[in-house]
N, C-alpha and C. Protein backbone atom coordinates (compact mmCIF):
# COMPACT_ATOMS: atom_id res chain seq x y z
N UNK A 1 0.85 -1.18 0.00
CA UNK A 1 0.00 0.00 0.00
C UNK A 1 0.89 1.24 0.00
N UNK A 2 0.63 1.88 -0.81
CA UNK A 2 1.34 3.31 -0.96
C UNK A 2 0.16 4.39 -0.04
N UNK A 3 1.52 5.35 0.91
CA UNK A 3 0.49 6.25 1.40
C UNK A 3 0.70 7.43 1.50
N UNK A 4 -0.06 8.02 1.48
CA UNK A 4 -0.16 8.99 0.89
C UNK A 4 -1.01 10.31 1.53
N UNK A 5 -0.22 11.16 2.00
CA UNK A 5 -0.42 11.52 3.58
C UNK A 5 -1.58 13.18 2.91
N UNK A 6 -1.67 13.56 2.07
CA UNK A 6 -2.33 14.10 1.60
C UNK A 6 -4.42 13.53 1.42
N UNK A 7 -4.06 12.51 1.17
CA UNK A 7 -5.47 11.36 1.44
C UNK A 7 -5.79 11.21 2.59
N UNK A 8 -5.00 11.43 3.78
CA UNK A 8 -4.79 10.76 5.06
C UNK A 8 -5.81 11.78 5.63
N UNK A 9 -4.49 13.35 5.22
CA UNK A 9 -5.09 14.42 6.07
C UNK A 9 -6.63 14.72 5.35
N UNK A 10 -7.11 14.21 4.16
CA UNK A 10 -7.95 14.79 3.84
C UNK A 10 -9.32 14.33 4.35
N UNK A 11 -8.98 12.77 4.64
CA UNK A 11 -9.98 11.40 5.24
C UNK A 11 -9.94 11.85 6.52
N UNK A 12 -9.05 12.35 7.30
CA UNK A 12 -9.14 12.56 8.98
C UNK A 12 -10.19 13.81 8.97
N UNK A 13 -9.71 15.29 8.13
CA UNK A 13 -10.83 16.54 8.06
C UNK A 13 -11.93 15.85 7.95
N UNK A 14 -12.21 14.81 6.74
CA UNK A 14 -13.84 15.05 6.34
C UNK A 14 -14.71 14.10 7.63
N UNK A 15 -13.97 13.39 7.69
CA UNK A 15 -14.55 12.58 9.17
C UNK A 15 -14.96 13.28 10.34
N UNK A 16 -13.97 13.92 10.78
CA UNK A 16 -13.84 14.87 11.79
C UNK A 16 -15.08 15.90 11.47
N UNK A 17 -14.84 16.34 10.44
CA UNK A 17 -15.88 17.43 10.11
C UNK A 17 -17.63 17.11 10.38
N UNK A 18 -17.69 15.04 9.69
CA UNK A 18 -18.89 14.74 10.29
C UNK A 18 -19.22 14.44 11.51
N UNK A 19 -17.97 14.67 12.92
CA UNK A 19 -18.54 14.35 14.06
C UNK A 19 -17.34 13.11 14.55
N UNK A 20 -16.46 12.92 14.02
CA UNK A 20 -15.42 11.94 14.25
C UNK A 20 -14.61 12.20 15.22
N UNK A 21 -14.41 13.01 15.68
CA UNK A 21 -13.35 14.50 16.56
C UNK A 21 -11.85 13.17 16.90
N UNK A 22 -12.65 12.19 17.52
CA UNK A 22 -11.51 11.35 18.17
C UNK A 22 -10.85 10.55 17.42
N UNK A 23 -10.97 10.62 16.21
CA UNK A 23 -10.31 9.02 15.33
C UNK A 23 -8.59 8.75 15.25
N UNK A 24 -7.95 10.08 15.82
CA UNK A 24 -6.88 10.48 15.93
C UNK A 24 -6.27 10.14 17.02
N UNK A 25 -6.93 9.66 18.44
CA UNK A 25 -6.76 8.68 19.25
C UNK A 25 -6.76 7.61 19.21
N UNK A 26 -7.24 6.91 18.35
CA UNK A 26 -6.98 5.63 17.98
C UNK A 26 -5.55 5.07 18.17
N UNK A 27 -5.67 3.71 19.22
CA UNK A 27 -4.36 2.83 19.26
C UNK A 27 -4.29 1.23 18.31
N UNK A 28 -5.62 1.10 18.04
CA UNK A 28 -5.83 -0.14 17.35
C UNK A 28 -6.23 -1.19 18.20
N UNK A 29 -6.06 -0.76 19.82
CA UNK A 29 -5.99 -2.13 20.29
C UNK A 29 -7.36 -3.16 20.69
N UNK A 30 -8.36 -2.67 20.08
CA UNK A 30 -9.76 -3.99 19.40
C UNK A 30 -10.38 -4.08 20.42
N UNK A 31 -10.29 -3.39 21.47
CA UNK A 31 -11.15 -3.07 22.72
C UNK A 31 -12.60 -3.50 22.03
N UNK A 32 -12.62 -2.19 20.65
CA UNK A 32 -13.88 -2.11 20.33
C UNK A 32 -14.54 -3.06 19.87
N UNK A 33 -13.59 -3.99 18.99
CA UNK A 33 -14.03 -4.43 17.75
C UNK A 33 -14.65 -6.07 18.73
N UNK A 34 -13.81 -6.03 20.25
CA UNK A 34 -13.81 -7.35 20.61
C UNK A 34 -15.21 -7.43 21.32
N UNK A 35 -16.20 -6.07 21.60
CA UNK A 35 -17.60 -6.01 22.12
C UNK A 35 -18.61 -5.54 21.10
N UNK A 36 -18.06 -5.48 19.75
CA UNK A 36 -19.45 -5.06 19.10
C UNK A 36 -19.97 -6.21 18.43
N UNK A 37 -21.13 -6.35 18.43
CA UNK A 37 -22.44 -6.78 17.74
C UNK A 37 -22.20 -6.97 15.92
N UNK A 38 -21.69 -6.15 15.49
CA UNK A 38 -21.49 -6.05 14.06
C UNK A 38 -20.27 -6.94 13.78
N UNK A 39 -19.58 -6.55 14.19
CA UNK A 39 -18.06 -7.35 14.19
C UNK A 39 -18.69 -9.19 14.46
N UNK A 40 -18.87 -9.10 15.38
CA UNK A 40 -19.48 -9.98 15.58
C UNK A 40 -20.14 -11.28 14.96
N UNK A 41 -20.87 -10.31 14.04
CA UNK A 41 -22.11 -10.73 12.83
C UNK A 41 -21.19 -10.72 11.34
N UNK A 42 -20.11 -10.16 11.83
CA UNK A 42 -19.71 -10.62 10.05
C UNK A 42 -19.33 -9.74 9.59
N UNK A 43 -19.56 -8.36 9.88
CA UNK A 43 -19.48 -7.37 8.97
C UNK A 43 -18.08 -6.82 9.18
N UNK A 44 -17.31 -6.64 7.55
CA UNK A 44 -15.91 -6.54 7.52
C UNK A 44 -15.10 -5.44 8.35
N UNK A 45 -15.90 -4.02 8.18
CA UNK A 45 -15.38 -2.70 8.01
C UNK A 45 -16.11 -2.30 9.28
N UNK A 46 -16.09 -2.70 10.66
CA UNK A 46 -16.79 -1.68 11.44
C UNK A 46 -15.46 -1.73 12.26
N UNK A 47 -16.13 -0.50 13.51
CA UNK A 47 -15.16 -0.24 14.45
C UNK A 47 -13.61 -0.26 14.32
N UNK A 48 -12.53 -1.16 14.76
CA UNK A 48 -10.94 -0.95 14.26
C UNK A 48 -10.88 -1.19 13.40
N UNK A 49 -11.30 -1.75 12.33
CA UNK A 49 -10.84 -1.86 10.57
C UNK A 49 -11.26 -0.35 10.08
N UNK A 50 -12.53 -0.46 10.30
CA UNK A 50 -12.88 1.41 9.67
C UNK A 50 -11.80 1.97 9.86
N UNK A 51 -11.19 2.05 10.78
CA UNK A 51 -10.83 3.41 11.58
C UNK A 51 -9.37 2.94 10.82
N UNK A 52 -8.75 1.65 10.94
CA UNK A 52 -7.41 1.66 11.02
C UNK A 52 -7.50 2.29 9.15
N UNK A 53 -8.46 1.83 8.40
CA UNK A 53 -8.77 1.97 6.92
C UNK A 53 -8.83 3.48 7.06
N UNK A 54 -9.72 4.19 7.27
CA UNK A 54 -9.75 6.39 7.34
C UNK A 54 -7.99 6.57 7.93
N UNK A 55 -7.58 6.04 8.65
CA UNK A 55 -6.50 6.57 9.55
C UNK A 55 -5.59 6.58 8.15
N UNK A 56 -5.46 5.26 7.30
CA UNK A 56 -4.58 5.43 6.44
C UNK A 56 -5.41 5.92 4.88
N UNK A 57 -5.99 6.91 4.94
CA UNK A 57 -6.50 7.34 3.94
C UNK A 57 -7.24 6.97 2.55
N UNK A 58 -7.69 6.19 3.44
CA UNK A 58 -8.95 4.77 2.46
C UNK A 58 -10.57 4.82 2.10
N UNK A 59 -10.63 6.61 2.22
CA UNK A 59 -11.84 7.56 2.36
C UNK A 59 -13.00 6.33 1.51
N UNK A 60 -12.47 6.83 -0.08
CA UNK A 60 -12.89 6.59 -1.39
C UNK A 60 -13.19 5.49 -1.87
N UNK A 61 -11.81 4.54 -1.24
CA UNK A 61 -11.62 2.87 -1.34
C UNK A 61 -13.20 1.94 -1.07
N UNK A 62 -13.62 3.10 0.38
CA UNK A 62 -14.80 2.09 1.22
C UNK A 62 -16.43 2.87 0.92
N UNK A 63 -16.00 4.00 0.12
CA UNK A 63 -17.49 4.39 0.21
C UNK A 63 -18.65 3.15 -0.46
N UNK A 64 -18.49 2.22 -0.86
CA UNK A 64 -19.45 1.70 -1.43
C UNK A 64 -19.77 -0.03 -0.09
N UNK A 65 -18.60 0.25 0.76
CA UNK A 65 -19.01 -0.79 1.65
C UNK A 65 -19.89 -0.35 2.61
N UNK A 66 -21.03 -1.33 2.34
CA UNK A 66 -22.25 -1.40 3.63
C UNK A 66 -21.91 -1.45 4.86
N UNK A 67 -20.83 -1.95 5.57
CA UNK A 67 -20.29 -2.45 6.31
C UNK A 67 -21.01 -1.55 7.64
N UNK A 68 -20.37 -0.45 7.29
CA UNK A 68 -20.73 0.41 8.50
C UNK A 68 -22.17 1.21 8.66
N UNK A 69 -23.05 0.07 7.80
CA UNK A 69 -24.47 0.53 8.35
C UNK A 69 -25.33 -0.83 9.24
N UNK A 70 -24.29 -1.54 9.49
CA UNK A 70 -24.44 -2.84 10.25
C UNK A 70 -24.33 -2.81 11.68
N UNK A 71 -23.79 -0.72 11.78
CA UNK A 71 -23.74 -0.48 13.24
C UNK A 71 -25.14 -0.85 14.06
N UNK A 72 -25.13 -1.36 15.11
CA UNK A 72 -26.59 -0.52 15.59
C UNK A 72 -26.24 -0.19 16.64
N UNK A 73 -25.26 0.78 16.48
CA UNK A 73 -25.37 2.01 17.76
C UNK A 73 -25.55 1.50 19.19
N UNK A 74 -25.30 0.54 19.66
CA UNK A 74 -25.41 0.02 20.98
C UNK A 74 -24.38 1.20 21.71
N UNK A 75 -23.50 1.65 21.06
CA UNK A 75 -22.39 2.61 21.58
C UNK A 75 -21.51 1.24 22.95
N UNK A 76 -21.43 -0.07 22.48
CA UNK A 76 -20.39 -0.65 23.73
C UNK A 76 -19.27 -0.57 23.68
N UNK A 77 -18.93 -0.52 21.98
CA UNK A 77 -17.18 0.14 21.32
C UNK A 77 -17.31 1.93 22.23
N UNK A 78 -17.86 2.47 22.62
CA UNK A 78 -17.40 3.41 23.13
C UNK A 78 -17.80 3.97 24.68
N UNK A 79 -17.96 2.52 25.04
CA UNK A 79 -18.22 2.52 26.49
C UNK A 79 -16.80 2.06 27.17
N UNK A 80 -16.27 0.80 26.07
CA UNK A 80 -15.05 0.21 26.34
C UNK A 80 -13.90 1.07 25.89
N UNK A 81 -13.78 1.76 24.94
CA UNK A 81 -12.75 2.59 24.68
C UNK A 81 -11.63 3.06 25.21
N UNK A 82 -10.73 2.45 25.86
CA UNK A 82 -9.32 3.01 26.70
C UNK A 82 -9.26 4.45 26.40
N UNK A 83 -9.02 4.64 25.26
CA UNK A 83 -8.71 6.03 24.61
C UNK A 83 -9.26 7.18 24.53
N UNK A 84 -10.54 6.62 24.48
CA UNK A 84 -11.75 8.02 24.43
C UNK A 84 -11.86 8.46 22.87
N UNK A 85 -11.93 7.43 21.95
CA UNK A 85 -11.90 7.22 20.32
C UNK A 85 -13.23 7.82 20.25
N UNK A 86 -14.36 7.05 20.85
CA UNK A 86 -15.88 7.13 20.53
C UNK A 86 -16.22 7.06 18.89
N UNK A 87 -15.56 5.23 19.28
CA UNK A 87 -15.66 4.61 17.90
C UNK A 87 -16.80 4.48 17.08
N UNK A 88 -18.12 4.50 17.84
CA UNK A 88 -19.64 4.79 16.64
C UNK A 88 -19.53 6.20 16.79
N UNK A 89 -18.76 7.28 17.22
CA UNK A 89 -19.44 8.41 16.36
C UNK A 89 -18.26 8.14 15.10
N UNK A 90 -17.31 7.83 14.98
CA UNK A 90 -16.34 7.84 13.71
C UNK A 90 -17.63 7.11 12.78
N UNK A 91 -17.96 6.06 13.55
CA UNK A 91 -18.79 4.93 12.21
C UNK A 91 -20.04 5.41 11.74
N UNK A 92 -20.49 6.24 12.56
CA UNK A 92 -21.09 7.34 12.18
C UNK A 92 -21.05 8.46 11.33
N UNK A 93 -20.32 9.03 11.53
CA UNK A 93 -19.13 10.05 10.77
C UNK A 93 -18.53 9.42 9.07
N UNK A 94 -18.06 8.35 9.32
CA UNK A 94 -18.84 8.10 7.49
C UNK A 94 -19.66 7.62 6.84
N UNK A 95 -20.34 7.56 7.57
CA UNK A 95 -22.01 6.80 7.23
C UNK A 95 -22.59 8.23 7.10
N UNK A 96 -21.79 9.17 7.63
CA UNK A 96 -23.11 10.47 7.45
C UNK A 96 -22.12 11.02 5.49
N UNK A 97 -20.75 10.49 5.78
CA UNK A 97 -20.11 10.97 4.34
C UNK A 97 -21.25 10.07 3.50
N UNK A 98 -20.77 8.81 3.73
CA UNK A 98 -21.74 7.65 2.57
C UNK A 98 -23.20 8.55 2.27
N UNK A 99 -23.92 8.90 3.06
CA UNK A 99 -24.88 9.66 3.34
C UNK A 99 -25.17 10.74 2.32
N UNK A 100 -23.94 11.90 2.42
CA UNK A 100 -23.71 13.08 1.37
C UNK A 100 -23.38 12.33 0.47
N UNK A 101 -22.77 11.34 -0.26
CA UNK A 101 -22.68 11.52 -1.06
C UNK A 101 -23.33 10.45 -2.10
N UNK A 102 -24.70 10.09 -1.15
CA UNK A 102 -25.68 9.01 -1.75
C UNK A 102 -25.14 7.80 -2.05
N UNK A 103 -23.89 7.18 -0.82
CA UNK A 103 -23.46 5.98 -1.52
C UNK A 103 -23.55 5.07 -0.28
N UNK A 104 -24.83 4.62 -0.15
CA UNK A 104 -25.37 3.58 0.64
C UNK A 104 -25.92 2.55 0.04
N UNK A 105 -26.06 1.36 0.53
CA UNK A 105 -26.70 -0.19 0.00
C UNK A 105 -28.50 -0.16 0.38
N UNK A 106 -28.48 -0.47 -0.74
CA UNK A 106 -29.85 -0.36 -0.56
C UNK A 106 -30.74 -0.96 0.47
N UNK A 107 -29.75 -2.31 0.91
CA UNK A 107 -30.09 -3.26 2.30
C UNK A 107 -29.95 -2.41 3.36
N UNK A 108 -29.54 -0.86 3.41
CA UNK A 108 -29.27 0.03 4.51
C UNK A 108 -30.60 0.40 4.61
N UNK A 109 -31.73 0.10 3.75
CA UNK A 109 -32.44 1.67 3.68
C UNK A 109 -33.74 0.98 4.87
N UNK A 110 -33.66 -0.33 5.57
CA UNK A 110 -34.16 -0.55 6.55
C UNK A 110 -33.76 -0.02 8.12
N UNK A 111 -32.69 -0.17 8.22
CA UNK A 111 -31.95 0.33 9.02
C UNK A 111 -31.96 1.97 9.35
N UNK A 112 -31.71 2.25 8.08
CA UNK A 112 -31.90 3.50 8.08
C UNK A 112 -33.45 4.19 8.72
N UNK A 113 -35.14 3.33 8.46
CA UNK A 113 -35.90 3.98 8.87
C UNK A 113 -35.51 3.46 9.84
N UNK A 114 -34.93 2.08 10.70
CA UNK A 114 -35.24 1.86 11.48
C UNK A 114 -34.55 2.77 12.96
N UNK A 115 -33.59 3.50 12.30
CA UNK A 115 -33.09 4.58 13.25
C UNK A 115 -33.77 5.90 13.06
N UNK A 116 -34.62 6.10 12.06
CA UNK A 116 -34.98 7.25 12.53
C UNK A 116 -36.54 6.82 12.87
N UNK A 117 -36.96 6.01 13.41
CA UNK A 117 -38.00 5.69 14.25
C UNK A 117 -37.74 5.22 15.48
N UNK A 118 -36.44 4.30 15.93
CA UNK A 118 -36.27 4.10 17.54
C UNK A 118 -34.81 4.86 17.46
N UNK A 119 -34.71 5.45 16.64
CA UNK A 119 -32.53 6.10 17.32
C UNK A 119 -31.90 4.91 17.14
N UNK A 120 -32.00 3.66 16.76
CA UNK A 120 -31.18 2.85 16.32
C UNK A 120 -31.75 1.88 14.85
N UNK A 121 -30.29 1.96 14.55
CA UNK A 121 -30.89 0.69 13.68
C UNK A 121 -31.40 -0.62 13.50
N UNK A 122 -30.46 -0.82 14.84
CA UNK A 122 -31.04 -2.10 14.81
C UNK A 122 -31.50 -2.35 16.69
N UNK A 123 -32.21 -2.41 17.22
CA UNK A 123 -32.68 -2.77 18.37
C UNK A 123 -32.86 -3.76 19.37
N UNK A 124 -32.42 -3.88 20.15
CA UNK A 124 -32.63 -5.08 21.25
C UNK A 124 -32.43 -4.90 22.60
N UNK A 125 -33.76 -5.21 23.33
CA UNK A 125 -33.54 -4.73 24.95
C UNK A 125 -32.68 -5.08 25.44
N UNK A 126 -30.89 -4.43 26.28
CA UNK A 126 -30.03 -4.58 26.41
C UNK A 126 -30.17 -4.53 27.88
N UNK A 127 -31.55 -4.50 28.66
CA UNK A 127 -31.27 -4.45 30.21
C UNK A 127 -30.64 -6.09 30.99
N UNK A 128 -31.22 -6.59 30.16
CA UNK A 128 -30.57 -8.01 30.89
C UNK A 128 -29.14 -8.48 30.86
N UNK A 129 -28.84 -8.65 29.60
CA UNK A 129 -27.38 -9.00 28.88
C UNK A 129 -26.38 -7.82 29.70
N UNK A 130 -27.29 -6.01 30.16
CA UNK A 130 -25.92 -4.99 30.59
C UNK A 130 -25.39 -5.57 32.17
N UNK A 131 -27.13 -5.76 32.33
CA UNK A 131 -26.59 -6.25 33.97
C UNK A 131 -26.11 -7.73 34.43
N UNK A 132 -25.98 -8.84 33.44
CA UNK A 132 -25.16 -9.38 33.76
C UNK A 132 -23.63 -9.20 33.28
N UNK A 133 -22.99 -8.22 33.18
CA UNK A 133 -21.83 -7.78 32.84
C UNK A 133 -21.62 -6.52 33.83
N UNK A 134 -22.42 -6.20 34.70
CA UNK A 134 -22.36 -5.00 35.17
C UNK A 134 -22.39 -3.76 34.89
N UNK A 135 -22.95 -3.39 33.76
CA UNK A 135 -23.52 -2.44 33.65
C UNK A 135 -24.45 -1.64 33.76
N UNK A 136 -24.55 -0.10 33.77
CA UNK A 136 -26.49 0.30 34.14
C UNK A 136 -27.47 -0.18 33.16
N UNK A 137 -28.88 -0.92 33.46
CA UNK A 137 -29.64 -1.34 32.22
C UNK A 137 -29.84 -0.25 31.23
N UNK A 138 -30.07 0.95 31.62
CA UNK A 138 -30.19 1.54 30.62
C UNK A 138 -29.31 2.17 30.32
N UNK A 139 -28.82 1.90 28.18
CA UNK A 139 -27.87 2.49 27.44
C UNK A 139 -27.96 4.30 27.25
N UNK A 140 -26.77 4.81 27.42
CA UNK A 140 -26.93 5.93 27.46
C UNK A 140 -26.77 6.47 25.87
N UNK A 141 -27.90 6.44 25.48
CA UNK A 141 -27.94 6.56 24.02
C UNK A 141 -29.50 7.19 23.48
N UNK A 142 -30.07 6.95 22.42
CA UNK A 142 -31.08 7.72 22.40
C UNK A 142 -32.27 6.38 22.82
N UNK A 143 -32.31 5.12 22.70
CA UNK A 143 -33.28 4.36 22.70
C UNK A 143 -33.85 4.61 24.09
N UNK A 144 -33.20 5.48 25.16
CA UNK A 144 -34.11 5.75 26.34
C UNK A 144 -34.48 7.22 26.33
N UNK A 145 -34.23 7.98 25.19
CA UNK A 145 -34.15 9.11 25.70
C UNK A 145 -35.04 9.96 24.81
N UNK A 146 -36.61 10.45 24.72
CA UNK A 146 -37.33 10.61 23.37
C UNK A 146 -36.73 12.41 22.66
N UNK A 147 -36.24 12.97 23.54
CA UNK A 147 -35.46 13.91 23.17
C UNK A 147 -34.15 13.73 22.57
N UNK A 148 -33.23 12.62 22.45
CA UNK A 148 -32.59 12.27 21.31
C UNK A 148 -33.06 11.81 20.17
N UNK A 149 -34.64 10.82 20.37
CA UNK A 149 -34.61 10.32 19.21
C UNK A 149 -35.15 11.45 18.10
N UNK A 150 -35.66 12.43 18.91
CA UNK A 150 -36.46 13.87 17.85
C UNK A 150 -35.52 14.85 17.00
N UNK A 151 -34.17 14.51 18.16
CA UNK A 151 -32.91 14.87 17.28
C UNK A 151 -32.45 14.20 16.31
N UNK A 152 -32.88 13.15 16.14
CA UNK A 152 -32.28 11.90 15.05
C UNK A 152 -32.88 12.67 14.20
N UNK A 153 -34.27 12.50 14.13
CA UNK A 153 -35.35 12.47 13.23
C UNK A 153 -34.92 14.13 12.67
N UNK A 154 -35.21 15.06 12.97
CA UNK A 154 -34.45 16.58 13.10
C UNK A 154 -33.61 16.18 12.02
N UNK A 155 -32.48 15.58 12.48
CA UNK A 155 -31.22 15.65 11.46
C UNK A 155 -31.60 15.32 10.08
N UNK A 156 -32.05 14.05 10.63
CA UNK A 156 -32.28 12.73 9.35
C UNK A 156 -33.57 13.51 8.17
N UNK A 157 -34.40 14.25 8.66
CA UNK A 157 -35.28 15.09 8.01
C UNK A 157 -34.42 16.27 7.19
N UNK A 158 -33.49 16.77 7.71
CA UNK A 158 -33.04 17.48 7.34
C UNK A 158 -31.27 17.24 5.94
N UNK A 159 -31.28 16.06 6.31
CA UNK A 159 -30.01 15.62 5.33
C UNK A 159 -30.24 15.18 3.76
N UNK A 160 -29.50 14.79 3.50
CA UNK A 160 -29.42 14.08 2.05
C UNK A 160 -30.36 13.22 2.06
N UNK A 161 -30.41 12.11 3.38
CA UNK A 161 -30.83 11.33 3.12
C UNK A 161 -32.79 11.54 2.91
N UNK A 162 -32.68 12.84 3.96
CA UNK A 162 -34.69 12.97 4.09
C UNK A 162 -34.89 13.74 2.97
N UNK A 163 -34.01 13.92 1.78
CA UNK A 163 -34.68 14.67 0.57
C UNK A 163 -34.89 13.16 -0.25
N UNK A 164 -34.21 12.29 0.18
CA UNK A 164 -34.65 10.83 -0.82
C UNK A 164 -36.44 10.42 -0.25
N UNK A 165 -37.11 10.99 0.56
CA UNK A 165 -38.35 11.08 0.75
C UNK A 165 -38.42 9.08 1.62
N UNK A 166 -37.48 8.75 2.30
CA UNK A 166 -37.38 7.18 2.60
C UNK A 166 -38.40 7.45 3.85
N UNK A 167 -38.63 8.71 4.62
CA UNK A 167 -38.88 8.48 6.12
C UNK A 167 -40.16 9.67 5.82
């Protein structure tokens, strides 16, 4: 791989710009990748691959991978985070690029209402599974909170994606 630090800096701005702030903390060390749900399930490009892929300037390479709409935002990659990465807002952050620049899978476009009707894409009551791990049952995210999810909806009404008329 040739790199090419001009791609690098340009993949770190546009990320950053969608809400990425931390991707620049990144150590690699799979904290994230070893508690998410997506990873989990198969999907190539979430959490430390994304990131280690933007870090080395692989903006362009991935816009057409679904990968990172396989998030569903449980936010546990950034509960676990050593670093303070706040690895779903990065996976976020190019899902909102994929977003601008209309290059999502069409298998997203469930997901997609399905977050702007509960704040996530994909859903599952997490009070049992948090507290046997010790955590508080409820995720601090929008699925408890109806004043985040009006912000979803807010945004999502307002982007690229709510002029495609999906929601």
């Amino acid at each position: 791989m040739i790199i090419d630090q001009n791609k690098i800096d340009e993949t770190i701005k546009i990320i950053k710009a969608n809400g990425g702030h931390g991707i620049q903390k990144c150590v690699q060390c799979g904290a994230c990748s070893a508690v998410c749900p997506g990873v989990k399930a198969g999907f190539p490009l979430l959490c430390r691959a994304l990131i280690k892929d933007l870090l080395n300037g692989l903006l362009e390479e991935n816009i057409e991978n679904s990968s990172s709409w396989g998030c569903q935002a449980c936010n546990r990659c950034t509960e676990v985070c050593p670093q303070g990465v706040r690895p779903q807002e990065v996976v976020f952050a190019f899902r909102r690029y994929q977003a601008n620049e209309l290059a999502f899978s069409t298998s997203s476009v469930t997901s997609q209402m399905n977050l702007y009707e509960t704040g996530h894409a994909v859903f599952t009551d997490p009070k049992e599974a948090r507290r046997k791990v010790g955590l508080p049952e409820e995720t601090p995210t929008s699925a408890f909170n109806e004043a985040a999810q009006q912000e979803i909806r807010t945004l999502m009404d307002n982007s690229p994606m709510g002029e495609l008329g999906l929601f």
